[in-house]
Structures are given as C-alpha cells and as structure tokens.
C-alpha atoms as a PDB file:
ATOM      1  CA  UNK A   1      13.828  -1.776  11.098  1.00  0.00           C
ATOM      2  CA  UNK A   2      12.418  -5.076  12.865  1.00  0.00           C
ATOM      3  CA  UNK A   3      11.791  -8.439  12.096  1.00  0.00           C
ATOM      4  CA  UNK A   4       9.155 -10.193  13.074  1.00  0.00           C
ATOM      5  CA  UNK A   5       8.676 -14.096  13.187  1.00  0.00           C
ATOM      6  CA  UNK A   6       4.829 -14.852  12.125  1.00  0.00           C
ATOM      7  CA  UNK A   7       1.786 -17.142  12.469  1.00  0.00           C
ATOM      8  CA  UNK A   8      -0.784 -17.228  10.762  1.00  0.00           C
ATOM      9  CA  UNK A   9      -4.033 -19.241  11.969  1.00  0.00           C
ATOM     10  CA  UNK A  10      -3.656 -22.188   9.860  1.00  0.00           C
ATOM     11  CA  UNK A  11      -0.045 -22.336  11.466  1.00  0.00           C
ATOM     12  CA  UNK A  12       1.660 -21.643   8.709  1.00  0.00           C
ATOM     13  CA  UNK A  13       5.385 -19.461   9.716  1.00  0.00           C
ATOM     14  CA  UNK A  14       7.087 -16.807   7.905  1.00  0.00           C
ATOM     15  CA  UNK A  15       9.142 -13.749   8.554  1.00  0.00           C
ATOM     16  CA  UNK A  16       8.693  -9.662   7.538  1.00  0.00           C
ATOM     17  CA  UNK A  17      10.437  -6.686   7.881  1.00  0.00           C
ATOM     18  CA  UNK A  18       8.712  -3.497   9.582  1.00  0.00           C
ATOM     19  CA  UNK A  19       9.743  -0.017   9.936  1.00  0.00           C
ATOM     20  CA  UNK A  20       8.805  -0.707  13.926  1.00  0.00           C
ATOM     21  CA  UNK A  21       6.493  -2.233  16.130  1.00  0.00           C
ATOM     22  CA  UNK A  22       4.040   0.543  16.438  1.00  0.00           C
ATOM     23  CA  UNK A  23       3.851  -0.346  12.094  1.00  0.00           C
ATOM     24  CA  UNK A  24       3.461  -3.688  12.677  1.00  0.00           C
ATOM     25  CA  UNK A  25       0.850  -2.886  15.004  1.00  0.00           C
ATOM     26  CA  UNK A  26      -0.755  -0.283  12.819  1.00  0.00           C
ATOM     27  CA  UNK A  27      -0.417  -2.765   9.680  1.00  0.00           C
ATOM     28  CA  UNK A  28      -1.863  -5.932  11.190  1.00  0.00           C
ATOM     29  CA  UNK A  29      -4.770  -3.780  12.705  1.00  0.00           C
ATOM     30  CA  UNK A  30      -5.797  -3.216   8.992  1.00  0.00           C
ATOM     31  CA  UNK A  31      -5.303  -6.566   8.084  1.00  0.00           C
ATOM     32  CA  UNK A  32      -2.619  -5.708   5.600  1.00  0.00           C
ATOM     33  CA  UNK A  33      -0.523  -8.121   7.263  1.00  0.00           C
ATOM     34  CA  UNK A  34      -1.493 -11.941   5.491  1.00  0.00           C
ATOM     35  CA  UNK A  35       0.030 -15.412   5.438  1.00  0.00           C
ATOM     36  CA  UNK A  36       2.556 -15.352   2.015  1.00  0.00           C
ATOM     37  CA  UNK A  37       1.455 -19.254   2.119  1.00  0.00           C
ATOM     38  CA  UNK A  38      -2.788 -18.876   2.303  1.00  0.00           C
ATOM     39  CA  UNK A  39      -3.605 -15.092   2.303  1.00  0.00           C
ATOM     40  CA  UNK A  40      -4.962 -15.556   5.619  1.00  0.00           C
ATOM     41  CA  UNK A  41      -4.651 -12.054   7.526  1.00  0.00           C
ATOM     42  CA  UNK A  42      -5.117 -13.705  10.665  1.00  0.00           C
ATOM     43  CA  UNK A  43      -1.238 -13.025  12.204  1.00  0.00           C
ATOM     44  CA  UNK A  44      -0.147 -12.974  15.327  1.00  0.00           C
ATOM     45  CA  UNK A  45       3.699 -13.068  16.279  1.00  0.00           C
ATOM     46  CA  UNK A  46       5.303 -15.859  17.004  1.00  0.00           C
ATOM     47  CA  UNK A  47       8.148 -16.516  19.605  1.00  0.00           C
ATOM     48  CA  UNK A  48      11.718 -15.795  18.734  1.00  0.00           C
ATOM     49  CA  UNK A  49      15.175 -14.259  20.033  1.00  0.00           C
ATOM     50  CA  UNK A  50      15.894 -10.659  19.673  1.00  0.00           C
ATOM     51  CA  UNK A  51      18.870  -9.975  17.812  1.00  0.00           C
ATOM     52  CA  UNK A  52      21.039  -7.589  19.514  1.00  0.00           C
ATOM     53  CA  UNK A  53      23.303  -4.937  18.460  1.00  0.00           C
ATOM     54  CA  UNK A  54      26.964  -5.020  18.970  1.00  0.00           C
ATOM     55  CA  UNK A  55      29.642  -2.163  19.412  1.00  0.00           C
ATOM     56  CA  UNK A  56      30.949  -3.754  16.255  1.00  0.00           C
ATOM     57  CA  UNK A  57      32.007  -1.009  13.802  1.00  0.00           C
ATOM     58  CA  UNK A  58      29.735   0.080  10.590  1.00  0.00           C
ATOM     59  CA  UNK A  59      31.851  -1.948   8.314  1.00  0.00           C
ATOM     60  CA  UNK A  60      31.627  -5.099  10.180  1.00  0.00           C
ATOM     61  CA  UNK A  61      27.943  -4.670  10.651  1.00  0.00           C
ATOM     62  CA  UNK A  62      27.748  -4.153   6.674  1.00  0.00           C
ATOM     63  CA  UNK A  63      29.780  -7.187   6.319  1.00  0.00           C
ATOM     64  CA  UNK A  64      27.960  -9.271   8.044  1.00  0.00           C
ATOM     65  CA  UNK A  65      24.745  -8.103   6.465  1.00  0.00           C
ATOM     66  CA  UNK A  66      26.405  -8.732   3.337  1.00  0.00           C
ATOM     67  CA  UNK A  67      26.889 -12.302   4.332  1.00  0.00           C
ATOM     68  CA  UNK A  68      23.871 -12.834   5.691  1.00  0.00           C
ATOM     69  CA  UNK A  69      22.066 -12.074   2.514  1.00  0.00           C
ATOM     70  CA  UNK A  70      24.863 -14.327   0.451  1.00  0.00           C
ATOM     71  CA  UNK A  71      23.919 -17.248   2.678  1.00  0.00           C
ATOM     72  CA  UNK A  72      19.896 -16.194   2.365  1.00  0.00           C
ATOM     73  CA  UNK A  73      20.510 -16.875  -1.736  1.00  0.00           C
ATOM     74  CA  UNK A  74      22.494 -19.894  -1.484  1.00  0.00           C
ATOM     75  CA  UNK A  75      19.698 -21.382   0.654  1.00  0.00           C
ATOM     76  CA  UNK A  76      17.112 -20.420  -1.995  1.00  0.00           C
ATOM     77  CA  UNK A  77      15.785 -17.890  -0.218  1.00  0.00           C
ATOM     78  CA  UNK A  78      13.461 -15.312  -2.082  1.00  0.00           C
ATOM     79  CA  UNK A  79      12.795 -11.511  -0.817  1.00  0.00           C
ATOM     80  CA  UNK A  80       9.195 -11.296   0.529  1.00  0.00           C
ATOM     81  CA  UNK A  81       6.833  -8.167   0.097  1.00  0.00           C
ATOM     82  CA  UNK A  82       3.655  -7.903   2.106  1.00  0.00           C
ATOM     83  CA  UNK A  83       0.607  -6.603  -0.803  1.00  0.00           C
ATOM     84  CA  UNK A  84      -2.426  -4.867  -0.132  1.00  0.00           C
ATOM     85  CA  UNK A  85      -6.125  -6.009  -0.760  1.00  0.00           C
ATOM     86  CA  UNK A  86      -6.693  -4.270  -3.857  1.00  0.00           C
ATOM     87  CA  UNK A  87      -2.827  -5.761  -5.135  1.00  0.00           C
ATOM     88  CA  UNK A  88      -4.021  -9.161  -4.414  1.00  0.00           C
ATOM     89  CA  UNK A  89      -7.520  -8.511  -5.691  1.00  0.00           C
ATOM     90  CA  UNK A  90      -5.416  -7.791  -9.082  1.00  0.00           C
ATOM     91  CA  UNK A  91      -3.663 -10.474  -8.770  1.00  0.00           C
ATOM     92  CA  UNK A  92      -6.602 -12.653  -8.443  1.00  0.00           C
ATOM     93  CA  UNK A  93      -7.643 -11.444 -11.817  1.00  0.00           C
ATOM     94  CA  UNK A  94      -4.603 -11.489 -13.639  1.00  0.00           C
ATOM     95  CA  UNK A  95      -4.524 -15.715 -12.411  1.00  0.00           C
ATOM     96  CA  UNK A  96      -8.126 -15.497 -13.629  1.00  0.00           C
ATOM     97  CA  UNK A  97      -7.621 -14.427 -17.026  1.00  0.00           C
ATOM     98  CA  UNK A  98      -3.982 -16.411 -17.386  1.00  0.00           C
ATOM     99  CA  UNK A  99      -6.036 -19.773 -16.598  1.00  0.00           C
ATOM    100  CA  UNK A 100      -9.244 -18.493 -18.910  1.00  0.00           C
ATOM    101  CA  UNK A 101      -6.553 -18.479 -21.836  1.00  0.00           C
ATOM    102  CA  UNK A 102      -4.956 -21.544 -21.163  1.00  0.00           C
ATOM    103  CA  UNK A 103      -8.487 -23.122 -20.904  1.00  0.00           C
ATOM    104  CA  UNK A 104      -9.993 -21.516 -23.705  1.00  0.00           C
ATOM    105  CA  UNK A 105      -6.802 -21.149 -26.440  1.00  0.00           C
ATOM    106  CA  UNK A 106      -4.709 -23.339 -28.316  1.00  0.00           C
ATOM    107  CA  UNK A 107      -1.228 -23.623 -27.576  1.00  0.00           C
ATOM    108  CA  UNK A 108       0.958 -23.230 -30.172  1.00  0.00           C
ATOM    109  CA  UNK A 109       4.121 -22.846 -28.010  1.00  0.00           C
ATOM    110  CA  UNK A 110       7.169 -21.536 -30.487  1.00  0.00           C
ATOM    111  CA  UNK A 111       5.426 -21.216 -33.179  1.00  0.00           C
ATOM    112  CA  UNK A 112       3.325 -18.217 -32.035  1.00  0.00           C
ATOM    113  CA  UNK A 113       4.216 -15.840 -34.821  1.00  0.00           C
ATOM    114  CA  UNK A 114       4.084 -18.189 -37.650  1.00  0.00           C
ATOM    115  CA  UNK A 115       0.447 -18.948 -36.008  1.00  0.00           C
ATOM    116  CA  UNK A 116      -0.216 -15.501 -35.738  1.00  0.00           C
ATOM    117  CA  UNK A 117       0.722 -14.474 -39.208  1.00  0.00           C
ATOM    118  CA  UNK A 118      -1.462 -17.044 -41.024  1.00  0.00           C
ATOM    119  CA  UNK A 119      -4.084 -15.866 -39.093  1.00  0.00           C
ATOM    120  CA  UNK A 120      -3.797 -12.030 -39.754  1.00  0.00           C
ATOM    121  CA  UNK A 121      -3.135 -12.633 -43.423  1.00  0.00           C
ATOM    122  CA  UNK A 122      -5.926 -15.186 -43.464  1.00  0.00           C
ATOM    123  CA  UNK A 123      -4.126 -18.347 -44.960  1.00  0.00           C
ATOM    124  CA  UNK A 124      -5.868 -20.143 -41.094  1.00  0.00           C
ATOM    125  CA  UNK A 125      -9.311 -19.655 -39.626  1.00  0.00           C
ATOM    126  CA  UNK A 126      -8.835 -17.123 -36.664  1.00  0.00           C
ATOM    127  CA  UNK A 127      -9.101 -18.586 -32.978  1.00  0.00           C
ATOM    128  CA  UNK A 128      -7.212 -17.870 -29.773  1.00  0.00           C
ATOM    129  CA  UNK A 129      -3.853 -19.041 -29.661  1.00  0.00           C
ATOM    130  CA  UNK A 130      -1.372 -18.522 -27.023  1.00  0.00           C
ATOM    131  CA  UNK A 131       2.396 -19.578 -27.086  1.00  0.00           C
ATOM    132  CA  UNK A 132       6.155 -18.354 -27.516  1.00  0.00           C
ATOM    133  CA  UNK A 133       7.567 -15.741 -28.850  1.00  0.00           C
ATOM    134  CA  UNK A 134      11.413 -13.772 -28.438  1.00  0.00           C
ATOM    135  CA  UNK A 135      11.402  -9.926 -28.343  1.00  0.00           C
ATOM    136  CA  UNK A 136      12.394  -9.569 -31.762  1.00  0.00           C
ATOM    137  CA  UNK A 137       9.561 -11.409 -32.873  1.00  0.00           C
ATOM    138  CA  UNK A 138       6.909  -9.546 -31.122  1.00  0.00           C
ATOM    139  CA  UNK A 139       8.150  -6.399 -32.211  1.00  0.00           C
ATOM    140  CA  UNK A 140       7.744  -7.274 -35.282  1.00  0.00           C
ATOM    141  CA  UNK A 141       4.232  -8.939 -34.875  1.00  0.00           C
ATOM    142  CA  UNK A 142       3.719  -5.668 -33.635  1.00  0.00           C
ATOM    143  CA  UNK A 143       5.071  -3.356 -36.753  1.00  0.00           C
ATOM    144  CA  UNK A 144       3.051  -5.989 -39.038  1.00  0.00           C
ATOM    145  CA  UNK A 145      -0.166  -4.586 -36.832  1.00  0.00           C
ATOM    146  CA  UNK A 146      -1.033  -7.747 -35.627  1.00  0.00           C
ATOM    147  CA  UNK A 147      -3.028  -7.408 -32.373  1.00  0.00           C
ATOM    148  CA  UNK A 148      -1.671  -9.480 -29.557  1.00  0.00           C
ATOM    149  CA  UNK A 149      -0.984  -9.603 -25.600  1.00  0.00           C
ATOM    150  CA  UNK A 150       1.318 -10.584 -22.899  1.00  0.00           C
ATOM    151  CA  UNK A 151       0.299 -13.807 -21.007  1.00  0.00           C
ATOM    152  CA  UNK A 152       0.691 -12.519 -17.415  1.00  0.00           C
ATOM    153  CA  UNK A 153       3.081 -14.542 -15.828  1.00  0.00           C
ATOM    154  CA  UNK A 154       2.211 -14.806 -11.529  1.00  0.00           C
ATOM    155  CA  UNK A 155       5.391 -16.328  -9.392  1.00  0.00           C
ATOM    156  CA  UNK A 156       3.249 -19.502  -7.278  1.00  0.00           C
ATOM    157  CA  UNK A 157       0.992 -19.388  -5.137  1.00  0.00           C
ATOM    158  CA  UNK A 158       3.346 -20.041  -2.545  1.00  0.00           C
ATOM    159  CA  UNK A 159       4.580 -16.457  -3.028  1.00  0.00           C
END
C-alpha cells in the first residue's frame, strides 16, 4: 500500500491510500481519482516525504500503526473512500430527492407517527410530511400498513 499526498486544480489537499503507483496511475487515468472537497478529478500529486520502513519488528510496526490511527481519531480525523462516477451520480440524486422533501413536505419532527396515523386513518387531510421517528415506531407504522420512507441521510459535502 501507498499514500499519496494530493492536489486537486482548485488547490484544494488531501490524502488516499493505493494498492501502488501503477493503481494510482491506472485510477487517475480514468478520472476515478476526484477532490473529496469539490469533485474535481483534476489530481495531480503533490510533494511530500516518503515514509520509510524500519527493521523494527511486526509488533512494533503494528503498534505504531495502532497509534497512529488513535492519534488520527483524536484529531477528528474521518476514513476517506475514493467513489466512482455512477456512486456519486447516486449520490447526487439521493441529495436531490432529500432537499425536494424538505422543500416540498411539512416537518413534523417527533411527532411523525402520530402525523402519520391521523393521516392513514383519515382524522387529517393527507400531505407530505417528513420528521422523527425511533425503530420501534416505524415498525409499527409499518405492521399498521402505513406506507412510508427513509429520508436519506448524505455525510457533507465536504466528504
């Protein structure tokens, strides 16, 4: 495995793991390879040290990956994946239709299935609602047969 340092054209740095150069190579070639920050697939390497191997023994090296990664989480740092076109294409449309419902629906925050019920049992004119609801309560919105879906929920766009 390697680590590269990256650029992007709008300047923007950021790090990624690759099997080896020849799949970095191979990767950014098909511009699979895009800024986390703006989706820009415009990447180049940037400068940066190598990090060498010692004669260290396995354990050591585990330990010190081990500590590494402790001191990547107390820093707030998040694990990064590199998507494909047709992944961010999806994800495009999943932040589509999450900001078509909060546009378009009421929000009825924690009192989803109380909203829901009077609707399905027609005690309230049906509309689209969108809010709160615990697992307990959905399964059971769900064994009533009340229709009803998941908000997708996309980390920001910083992501």
């Amino acid at each position: 495995m390697i680590r590269y340092s990256l650029t992007c054209a709008k300047g923007h740095g950021f790090e990624s793991w690759f099997a080896d150069s020849t799949a970095y190579d191979k990767q950014a070639k098909h511009g699979l390879v895009t800024c986390p920050h703006c989706g820009s697939a415009k990447v180049e390497k940037a400068i940066m040290a190598p990090r060498l191997s010692g004669t260290r023994k396995r354990g050591a090296q585990d330990e010190a990956q081990a500590q590494a990664v402790a001191t990547d989480k107390a820093q707030g740092n998040q694990p990064l994946a590199m998507i494909s076109p047709q992944e961010q294409e999806f994800r495009a449309k999943l932040k589509e239709l999450r900001e078509h419902i909060v546009k378009n629906a009421d929000d009825v925050g924690q009192k989803f299935p109380e909203e829901a019920r009077k609707m399905h049992y027609g005690e309230t004119e049906h509309r689209s609602i969108y809010g709160v609801a615990s697992p307990d309560d959905a399964r059971e919105l769900a064994e009533e047969g009340i229709e009803f879906v998941p908000v997708p929920i996309l980390p920001d766009d910083r992501n």
